[in-house]
Protein backbone atom coordinates (compact mmCIF):
# COMPACT_ATOMS: atom_id res chain seq x y z
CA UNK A 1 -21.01 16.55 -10.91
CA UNK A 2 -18.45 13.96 -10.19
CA UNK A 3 -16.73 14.47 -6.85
CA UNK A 4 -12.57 15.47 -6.30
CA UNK A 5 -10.52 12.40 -6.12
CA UNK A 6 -7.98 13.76 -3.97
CA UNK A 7 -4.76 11.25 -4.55
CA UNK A 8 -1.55 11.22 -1.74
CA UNK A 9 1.26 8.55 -2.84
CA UNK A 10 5.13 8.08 -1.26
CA UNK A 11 8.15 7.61 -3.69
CA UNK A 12 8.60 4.34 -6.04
CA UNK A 13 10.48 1.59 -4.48
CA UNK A 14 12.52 -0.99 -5.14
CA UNK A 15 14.11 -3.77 -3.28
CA UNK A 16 17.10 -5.64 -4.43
CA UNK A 17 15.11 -9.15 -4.68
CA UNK A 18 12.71 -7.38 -7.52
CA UNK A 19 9.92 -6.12 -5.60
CA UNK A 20 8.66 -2.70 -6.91
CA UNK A 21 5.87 -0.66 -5.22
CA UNK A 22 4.17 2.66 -4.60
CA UNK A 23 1.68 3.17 -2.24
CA UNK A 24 -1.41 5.65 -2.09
CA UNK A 25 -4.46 6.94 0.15
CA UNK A 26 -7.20 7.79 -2.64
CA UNK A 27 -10.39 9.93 -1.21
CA UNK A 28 -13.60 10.53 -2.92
CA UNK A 29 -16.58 12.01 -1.89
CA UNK A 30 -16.78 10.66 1.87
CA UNK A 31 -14.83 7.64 0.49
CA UNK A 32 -11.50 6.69 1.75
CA UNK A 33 -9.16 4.05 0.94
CA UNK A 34 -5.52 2.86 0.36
CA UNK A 35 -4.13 1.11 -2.95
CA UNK A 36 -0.59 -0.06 -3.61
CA UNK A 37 1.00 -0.93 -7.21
CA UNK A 38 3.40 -3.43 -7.42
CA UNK A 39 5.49 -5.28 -10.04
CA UNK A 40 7.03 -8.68 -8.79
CA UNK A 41 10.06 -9.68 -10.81
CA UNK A 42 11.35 -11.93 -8.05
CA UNK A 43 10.12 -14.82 -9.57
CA UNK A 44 8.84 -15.84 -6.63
CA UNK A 45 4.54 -15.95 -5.21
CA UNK A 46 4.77 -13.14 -2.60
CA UNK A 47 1.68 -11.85 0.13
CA UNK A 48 1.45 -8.11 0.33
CA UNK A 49 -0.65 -7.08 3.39
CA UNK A 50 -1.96 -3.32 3.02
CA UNK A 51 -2.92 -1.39 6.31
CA UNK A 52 -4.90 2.17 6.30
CA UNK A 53 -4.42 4.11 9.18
CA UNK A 54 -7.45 6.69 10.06
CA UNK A 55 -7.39 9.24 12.71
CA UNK A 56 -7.79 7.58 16.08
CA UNK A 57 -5.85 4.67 15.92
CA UNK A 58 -8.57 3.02 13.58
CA UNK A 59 -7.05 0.61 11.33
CA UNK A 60 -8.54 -1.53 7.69
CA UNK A 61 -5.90 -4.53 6.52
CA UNK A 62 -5.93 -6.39 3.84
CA UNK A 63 -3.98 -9.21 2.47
CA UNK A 64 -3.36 -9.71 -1.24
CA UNK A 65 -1.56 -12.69 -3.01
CA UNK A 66 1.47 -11.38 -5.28
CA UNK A 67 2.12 -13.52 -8.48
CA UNK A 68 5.22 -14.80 -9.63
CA UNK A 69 4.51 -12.61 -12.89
CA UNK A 70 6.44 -9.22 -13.34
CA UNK A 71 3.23 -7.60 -14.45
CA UNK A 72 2.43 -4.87 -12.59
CA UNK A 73 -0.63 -5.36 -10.27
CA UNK A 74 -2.70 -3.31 -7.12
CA UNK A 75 -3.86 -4.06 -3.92
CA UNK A 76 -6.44 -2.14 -2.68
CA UNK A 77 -8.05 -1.51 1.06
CA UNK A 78 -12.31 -1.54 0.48
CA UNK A 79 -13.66 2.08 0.39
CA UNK A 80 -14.45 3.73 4.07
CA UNK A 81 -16.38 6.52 4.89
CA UNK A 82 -13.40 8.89 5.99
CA UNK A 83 -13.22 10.96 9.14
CA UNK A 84 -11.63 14.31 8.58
CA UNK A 85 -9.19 15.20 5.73
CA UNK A 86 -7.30 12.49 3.86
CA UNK A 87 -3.86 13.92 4.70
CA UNK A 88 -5.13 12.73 8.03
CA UNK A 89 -4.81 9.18 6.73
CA UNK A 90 -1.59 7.10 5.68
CA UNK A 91 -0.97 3.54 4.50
CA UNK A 92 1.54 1.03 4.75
CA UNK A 93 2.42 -1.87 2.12
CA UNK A 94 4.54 -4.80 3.13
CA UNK A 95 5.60 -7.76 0.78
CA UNK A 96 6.79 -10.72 1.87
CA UNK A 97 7.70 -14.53 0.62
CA UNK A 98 4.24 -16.98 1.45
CA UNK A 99 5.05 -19.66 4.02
CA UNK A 100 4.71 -19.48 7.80
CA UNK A 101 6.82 -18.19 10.53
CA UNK A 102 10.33 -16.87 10.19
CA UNK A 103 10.80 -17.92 6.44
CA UNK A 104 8.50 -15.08 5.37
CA UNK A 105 11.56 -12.28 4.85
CA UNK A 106 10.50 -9.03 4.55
CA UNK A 107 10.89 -7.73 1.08
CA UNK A 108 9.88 -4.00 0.62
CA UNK A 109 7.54 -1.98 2.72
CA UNK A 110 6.03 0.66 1.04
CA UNK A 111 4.10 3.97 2.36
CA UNK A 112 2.01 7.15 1.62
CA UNK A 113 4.28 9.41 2.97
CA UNK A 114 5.14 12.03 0.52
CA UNK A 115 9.09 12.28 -0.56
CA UNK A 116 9.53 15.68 1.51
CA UNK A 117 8.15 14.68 4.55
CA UNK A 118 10.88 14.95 7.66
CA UNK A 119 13.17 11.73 8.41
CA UNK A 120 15.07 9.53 5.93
C-alpha cells in the first residue's frame, strides 16, 4: 500500500517582470519536503532559493538556477523525515536576477500559505 501524499500549496503568482510561481510542502510517509513551480518569461537567467520551515525553528534551503526559457520548471527542497503534521511546515520561494550584491532585485516571493489564511 502506497502511503497519503498529503499536498499544501499558496495561490499562483505573478510578478510584473514575468516571473510566475506556486509554492508547496508535499509529505509522504515520514517524508517531508517543499517544491515550487515556476515559469520565467522574463527573458532573463534568474536564482530561486527555496527555504522549508519545520517546527522549531529548523530550516532546509536550497538554491536553484532559473533559465531564461518560459517553460515551466520546479525547485524542490531534498526529502526530510518530518516532525509532527505537515500543516506544521511552510515554505518560502524567492526569485531573483543572478549577480552579486544589490543588483539582485527581488522578483516574486512565493509561499505555502493557503489563500484563506488571515493577513493580505
Amino acid at each position: 500500500m502506497t502511503p497519503e501524499r498529503i499536498t499544501k500549496c499558496g495561490p499562483e503568482l505573478a510578478s510584473p517582470e514575468g516571473i510566475e510561481a506556486q509554492t508547496c510542502v508535499l509529505a509522504e510517509g515520514p517524508d517531508t519536503w517543499a517544491r515550487t513551480y515556476y515559469r520565467n518569461a522574463t527573458g532573463q537567467e534568474l536564482d530561486a532559493f527555496l527555504t522549508l520551515m519545520a517546527p522549531g525553528g529548523r530550516t532546509v534551503q536550497v538554491r536553484c538556477p532559473v533559465a531564461a526559457q518560459d517553460e515551466p520548471g520546479t525547485c524542490e527542497t531534498p526529502r526530510e523525515r518530518g516532525e509532527g503534521k505537515a500543516t506544521a511546515y511552510t515554505a518560502v520561494a524567492e526569485f531573483a536576477g543572478t549577480g552579486e550584491g544589490g543588483s539582485t532585485p527581488l522578483l516574486l516571493r512565493s509561499g505555502s500559505n493557503t489563500a484563506d489564511t488571515e493577513g493580505s
